[in-house]
N, C-alpha and C. Protein backbone atom coordinates (compact mmCIF):
# COMPACT_ATOMS: atom_id res chain seq x y z
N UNK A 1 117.44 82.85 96.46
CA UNK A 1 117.32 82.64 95.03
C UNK A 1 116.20 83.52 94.45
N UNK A 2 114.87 83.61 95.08
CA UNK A 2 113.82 84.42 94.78
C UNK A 2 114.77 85.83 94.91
N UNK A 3 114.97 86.64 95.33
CA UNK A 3 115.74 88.03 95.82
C UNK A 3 116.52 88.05 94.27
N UNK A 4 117.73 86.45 93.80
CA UNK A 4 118.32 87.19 92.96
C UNK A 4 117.39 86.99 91.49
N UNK A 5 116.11 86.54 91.25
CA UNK A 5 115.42 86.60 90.26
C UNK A 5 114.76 87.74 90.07
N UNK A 6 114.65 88.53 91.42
CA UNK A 6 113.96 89.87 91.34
C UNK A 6 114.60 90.91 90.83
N UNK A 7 115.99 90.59 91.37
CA UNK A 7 117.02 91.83 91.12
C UNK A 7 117.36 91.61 89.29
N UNK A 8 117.17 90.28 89.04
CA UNK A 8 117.57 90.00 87.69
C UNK A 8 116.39 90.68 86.52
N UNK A 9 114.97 90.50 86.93
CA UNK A 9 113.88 90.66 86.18
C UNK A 9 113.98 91.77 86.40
N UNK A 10 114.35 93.06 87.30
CA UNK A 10 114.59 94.58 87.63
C UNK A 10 115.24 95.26 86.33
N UNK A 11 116.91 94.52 86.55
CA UNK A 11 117.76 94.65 85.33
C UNK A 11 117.38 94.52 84.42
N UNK A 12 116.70 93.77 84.00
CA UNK A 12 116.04 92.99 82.37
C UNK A 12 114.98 94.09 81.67
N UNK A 13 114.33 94.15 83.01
CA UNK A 13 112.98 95.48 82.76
C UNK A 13 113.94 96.67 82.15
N UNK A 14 114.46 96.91 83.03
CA UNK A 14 115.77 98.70 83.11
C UNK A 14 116.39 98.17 81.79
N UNK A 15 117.23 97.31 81.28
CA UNK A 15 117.51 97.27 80.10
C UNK A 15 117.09 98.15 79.07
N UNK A 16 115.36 96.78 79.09
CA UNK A 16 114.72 96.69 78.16
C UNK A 16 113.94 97.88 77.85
N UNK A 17 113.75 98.61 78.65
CA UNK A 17 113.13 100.14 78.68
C UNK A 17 114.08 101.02 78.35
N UNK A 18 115.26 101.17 78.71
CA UNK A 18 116.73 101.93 77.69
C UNK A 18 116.50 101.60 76.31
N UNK A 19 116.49 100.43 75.65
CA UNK A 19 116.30 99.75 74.76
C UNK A 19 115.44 100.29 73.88
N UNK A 20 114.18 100.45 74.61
CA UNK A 20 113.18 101.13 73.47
C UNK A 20 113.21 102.38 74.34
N UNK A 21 113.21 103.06 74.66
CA UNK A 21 114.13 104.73 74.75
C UNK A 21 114.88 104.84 73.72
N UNK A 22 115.60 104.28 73.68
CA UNK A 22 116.80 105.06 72.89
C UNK A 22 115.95 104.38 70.93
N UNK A 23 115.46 103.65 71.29
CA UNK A 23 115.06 103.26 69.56
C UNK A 23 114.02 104.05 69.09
N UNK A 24 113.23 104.68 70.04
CA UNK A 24 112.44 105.85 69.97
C UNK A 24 112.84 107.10 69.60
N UNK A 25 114.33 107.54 70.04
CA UNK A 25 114.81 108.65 69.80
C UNK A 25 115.38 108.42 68.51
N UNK A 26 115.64 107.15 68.30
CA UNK A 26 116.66 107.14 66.57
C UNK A 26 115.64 107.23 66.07
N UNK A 27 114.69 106.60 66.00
CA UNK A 27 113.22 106.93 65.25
C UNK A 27 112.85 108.74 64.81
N UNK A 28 113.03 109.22 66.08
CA UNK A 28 112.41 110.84 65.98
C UNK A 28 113.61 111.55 65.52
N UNK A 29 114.93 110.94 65.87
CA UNK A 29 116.14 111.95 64.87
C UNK A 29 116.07 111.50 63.70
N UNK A 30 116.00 110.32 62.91
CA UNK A 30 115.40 109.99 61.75
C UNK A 30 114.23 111.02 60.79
N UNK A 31 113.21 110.98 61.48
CA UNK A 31 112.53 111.67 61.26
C UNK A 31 112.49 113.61 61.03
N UNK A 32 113.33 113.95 62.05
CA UNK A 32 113.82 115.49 61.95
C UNK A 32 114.86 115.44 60.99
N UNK A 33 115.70 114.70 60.54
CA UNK A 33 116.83 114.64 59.83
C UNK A 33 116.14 114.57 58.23
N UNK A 34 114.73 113.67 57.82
CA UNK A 34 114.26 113.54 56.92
C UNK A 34 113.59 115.25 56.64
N UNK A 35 112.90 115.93 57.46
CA UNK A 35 112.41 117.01 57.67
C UNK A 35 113.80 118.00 57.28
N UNK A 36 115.03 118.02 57.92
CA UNK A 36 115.47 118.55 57.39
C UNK A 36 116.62 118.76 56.31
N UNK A 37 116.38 117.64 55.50
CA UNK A 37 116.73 116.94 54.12
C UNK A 37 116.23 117.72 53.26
N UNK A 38 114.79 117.84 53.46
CA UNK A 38 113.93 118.38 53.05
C UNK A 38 113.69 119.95 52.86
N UNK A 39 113.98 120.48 53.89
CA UNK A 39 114.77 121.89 54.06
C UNK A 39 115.55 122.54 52.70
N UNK A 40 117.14 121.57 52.81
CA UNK A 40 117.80 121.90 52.17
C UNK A 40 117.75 121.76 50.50
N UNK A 41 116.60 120.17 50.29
CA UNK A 41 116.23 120.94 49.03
C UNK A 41 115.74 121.83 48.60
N UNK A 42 114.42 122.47 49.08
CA UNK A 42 114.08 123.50 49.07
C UNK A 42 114.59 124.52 48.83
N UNK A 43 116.12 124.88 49.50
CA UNK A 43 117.04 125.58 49.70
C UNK A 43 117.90 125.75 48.21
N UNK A 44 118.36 124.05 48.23
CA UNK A 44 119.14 124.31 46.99
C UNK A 44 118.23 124.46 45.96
N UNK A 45 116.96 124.05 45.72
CA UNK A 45 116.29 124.40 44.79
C UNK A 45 115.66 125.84 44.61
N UNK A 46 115.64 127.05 45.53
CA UNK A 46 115.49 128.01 45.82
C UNK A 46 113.75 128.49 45.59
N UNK A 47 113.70 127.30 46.13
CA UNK A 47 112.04 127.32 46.23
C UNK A 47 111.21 127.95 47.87
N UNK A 48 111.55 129.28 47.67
CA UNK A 48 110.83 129.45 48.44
C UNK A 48 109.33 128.86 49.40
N UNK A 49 108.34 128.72 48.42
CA UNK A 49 107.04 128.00 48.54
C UNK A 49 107.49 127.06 50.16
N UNK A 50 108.39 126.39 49.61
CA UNK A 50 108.38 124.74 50.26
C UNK A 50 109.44 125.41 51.17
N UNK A 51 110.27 126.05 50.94
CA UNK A 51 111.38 126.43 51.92
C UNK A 51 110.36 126.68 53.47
N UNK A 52 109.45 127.75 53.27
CA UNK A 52 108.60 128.12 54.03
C UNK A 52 107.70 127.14 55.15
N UNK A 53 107.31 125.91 54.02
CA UNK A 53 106.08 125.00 54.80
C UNK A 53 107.01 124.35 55.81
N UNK A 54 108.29 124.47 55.93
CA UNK A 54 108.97 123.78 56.87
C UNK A 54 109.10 124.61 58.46
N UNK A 55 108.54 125.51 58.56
CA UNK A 55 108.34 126.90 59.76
C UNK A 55 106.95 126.83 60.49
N UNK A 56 106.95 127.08 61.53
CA UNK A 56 105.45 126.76 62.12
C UNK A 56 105.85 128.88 62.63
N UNK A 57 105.09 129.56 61.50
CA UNK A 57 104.70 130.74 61.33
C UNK A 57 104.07 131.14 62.38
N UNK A 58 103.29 130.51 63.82
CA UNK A 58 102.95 130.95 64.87
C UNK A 58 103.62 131.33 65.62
N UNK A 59 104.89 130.41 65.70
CA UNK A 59 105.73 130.25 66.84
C UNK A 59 107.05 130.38 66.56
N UNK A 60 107.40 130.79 65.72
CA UNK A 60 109.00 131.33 65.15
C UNK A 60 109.34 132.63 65.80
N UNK A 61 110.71 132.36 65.99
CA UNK A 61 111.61 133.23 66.26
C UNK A 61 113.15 133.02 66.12
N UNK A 62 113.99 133.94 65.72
CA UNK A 62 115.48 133.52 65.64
C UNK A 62 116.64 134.40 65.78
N UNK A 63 117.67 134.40 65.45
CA UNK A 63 118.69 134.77 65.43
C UNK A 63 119.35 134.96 64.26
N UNK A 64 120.08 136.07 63.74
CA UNK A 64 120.32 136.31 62.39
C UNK A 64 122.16 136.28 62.76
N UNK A 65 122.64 136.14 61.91
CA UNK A 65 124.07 135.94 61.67
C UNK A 65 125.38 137.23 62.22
N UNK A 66 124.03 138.30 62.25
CA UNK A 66 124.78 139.92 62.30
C UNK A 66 123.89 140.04 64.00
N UNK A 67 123.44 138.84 64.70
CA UNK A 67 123.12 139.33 65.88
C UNK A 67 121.46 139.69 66.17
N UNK A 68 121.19 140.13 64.95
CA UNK A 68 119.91 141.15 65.29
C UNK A 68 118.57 139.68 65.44
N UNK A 69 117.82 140.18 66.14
CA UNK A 69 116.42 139.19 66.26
C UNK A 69 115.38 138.98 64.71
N UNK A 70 115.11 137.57 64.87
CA UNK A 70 113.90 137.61 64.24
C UNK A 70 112.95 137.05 64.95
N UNK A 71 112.07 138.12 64.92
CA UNK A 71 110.94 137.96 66.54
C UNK A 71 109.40 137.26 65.38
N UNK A 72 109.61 137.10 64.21
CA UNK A 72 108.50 136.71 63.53
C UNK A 72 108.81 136.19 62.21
N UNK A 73 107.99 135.44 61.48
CA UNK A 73 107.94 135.54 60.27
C UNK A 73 108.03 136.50 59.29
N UNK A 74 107.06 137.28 59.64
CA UNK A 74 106.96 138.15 59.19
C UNK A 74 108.52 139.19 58.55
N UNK A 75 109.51 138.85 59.70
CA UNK A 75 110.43 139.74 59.54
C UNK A 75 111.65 138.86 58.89
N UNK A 76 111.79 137.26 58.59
CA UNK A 76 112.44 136.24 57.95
C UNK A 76 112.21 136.29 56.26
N UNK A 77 110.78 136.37 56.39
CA UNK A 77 110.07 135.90 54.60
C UNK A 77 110.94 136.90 53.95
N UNK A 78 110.47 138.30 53.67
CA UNK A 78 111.02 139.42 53.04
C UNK A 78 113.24 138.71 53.09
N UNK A 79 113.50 138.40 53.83
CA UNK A 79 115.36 138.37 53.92
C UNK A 79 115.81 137.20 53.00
N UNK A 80 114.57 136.46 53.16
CA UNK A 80 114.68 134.48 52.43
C UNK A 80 114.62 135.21 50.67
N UNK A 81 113.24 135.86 50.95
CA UNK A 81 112.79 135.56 48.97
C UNK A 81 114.39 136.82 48.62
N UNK A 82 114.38 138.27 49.41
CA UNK A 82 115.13 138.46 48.37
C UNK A 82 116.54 138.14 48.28
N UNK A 83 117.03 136.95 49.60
CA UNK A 83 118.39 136.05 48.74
C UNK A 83 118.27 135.27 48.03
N UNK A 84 116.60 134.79 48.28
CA UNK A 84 116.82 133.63 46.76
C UNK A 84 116.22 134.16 45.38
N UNK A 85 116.00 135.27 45.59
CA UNK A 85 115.61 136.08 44.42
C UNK A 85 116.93 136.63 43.74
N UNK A 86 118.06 136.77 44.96
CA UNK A 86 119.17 137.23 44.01
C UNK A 86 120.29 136.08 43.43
N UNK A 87 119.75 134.79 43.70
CA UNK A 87 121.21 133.98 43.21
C UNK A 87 120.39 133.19 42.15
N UNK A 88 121.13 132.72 41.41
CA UNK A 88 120.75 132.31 39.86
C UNK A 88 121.04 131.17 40.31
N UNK A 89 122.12 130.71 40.97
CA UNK A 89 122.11 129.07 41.15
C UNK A 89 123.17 128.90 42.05
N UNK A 90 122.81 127.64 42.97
CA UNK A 90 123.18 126.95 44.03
C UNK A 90 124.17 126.08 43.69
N UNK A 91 125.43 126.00 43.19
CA UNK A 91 126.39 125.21 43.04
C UNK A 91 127.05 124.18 43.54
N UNK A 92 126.71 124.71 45.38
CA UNK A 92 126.97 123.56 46.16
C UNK A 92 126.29 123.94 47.41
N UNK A 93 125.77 123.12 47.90
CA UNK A 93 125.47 123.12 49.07
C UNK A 93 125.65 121.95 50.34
N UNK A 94 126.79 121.99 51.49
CA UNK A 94 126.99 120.81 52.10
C UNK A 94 126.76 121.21 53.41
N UNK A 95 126.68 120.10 54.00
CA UNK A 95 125.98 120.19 55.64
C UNK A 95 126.96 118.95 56.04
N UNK A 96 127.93 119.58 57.18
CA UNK A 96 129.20 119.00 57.73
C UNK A 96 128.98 118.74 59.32
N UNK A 97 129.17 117.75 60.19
CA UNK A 97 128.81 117.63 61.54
C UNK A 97 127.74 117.90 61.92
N UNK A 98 126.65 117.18 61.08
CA UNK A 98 125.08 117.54 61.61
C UNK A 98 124.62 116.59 63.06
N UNK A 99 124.37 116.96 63.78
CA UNK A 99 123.75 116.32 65.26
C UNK A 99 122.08 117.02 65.75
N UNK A 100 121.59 115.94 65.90
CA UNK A 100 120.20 115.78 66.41
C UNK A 100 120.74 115.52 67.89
N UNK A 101 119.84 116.70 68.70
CA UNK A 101 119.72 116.32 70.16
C UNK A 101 118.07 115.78 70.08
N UNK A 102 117.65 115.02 70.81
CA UNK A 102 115.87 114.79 71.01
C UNK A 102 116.09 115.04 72.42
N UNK A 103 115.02 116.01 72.62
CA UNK A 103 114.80 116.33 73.85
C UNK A 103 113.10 115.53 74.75
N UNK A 104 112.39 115.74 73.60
CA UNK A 104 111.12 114.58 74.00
C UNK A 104 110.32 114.25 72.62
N UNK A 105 109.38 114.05 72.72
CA UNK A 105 109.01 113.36 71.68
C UNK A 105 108.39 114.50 70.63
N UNK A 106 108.40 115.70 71.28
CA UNK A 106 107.96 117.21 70.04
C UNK A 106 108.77 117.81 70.27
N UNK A 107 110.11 117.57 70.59
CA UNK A 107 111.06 118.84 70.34
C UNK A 107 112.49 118.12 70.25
N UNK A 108 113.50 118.73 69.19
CA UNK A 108 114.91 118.74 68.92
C UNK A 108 115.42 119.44 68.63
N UNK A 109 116.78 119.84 68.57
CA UNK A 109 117.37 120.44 67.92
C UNK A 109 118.53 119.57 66.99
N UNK A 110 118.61 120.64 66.39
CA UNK A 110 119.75 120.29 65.26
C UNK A 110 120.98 121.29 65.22
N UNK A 111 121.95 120.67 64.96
CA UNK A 111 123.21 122.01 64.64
C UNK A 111 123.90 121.42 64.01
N UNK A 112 124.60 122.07 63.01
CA UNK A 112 125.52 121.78 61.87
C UNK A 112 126.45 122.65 61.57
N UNK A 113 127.10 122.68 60.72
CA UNK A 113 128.14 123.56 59.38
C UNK A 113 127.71 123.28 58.65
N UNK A 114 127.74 124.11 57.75
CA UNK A 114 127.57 124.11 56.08
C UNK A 114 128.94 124.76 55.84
N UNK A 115 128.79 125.12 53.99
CA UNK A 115 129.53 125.57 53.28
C UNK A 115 128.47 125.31 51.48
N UNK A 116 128.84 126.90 51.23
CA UNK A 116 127.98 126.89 50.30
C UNK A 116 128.42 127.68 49.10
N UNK A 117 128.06 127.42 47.85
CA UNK A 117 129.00 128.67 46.70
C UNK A 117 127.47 128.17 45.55
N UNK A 118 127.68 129.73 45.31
CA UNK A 118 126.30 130.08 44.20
C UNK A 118 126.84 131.11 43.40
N UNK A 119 125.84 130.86 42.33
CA UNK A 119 125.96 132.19 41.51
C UNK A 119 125.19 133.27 41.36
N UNK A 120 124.87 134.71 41.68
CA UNK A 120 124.12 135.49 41.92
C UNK A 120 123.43 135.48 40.56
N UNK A 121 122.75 136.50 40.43
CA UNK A 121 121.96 136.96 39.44
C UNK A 121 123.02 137.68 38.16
N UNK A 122 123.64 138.60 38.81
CA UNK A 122 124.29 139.80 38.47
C UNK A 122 126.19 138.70 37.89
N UNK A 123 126.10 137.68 37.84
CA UNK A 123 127.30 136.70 37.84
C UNK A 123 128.30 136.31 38.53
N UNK A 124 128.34 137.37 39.52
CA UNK A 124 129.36 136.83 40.73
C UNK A 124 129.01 135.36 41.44
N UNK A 125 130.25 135.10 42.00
CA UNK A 125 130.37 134.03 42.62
C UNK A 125 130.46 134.00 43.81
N UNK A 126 129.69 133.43 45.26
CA UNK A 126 129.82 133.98 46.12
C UNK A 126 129.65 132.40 46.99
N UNK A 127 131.40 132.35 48.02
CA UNK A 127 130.99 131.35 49.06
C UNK A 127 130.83 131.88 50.17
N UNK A 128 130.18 130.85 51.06
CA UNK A 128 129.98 130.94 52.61
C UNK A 128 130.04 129.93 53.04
N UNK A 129 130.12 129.99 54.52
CA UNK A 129 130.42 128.47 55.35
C UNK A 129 129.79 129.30 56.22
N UNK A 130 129.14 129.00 57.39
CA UNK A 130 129.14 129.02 59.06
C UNK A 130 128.29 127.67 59.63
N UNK A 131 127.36 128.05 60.34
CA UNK A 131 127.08 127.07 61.13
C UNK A 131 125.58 127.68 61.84
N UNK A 132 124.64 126.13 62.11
CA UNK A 132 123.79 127.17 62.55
C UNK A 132 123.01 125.79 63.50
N UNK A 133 121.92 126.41 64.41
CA UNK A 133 121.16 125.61 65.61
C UNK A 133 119.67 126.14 64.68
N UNK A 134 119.05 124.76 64.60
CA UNK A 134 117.19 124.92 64.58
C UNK A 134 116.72 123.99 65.64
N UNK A 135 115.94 124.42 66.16
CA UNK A 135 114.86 124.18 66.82
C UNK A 135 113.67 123.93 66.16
N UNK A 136 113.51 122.14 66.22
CA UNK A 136 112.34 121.76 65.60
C UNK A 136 111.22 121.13 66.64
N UNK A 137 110.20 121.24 66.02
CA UNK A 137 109.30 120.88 67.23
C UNK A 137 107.61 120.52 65.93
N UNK A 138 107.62 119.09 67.13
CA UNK A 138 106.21 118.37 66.46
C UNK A 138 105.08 118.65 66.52
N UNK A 139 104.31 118.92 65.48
CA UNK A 139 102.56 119.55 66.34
C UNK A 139 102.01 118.57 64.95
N UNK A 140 100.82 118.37 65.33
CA UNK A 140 99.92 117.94 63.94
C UNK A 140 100.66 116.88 62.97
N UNK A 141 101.46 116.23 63.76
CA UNK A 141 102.42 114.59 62.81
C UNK A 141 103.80 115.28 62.24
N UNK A 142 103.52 116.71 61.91
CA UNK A 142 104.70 117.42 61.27
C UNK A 142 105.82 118.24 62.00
N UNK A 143 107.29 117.76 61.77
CA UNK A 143 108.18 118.70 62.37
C UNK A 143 108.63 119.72 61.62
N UNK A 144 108.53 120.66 62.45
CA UNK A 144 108.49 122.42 62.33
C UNK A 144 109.44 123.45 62.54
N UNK A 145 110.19 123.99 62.53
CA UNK A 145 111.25 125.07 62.88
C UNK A 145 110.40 125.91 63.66
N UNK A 146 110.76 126.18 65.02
CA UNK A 146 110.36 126.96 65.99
C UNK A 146 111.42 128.49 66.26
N UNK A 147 112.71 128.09 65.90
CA UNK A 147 113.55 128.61 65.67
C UNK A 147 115.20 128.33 64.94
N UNK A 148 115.45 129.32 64.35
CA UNK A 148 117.10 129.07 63.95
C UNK A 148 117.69 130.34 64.40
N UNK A 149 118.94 129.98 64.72
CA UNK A 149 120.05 130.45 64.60
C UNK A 149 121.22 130.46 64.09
N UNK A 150 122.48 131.41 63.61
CA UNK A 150 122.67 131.39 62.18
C UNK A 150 124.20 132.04 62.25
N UNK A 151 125.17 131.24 62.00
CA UNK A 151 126.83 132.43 62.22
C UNK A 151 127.35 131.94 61.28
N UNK A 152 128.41 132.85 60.60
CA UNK A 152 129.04 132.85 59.39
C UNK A 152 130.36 132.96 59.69
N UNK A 153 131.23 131.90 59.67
CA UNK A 153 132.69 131.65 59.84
C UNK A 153 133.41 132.75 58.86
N UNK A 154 134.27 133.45 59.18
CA UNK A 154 135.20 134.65 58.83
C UNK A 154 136.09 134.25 57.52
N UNK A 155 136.16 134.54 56.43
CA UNK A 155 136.33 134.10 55.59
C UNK A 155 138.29 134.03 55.23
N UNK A 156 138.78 133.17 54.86
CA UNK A 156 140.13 133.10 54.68
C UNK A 156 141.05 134.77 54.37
N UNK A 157 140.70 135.57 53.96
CA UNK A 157 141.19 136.82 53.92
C UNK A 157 140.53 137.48 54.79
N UNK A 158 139.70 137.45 55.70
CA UNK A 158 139.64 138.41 56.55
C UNK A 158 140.42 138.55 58.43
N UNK A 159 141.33 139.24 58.50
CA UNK A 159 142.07 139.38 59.51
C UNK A 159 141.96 138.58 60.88
């Protein structure tokens, strides 16, 4: 009887430690998901400023849509201001199959689809859809983009 109280209080422990595991991780995808809520206003609001504070500028690096690296900030800022320097307004912006992986308690990723239609400066109308992976990661209470990566689904007329 002692043997099966042990094996029982074992189980109960192992449960109960899954239990708050996993309520820990809804907690921290919660949290990256609010972070990157936050993102996308920025985005649709074409506020650079704030678009930015969401990047930990030490430690960035990414992947651009055409393949080529972004090994810095430095080489992202200049591509951000002058697309949001060229669209007059954000008409729609949606984020389709978003998933949080938590990997530990300072790092996740995220990957999604979007689909997006704006109006340039110049009056054209211009949509896009693809899909993209960030890499967020916690330092100082705040989650950070360490990296993104970035692909653009082929548009209904193209072959």
């Amino acid at each position: 009887m002692l043997k099966l109280k042990l094996v029982l209080s074992v189980v109960l422990l192992s449960i109960s430690g899954f239990a708050i595991a996993a309520s820990k991780s809804t907690e921290l995808e919660s949290e990256v998901l609010e972070s990157f809520q936050s993102l996308v206003s920025a985005s649709k609001n074409l506020d650079a400023e704030s678009y930015f504070e969401h990047f930990d500028a030490d430690k960035f690096v990414g992947l651009n849509s055409d393949g080529t690296n972004w090994n810095s900030m430095d080489e992202l800022v200049p591509l951000i201001k002058f697309g949001f320097n060229s669209i007059r307004e954000v008409t729609s912006l949606e984020f389709t199959n978003v998933k949080v992986s938590v990997i530990d308690d300072y790092t996740a990723i995220l990957v999604n689809e979007f689909s997006q239609s704006m109006v340039l400066v110049n009056g054209d109308t211009i949509n896009v859809s693809g899909g993209g992976t960030q890499v967020w990661s916690k330092r100082n209470g705040r989650w950070k983009l360490v990296s993104v990566s970035a692909s653009n689904k082929p548009s209904a007329s193209t072959p």
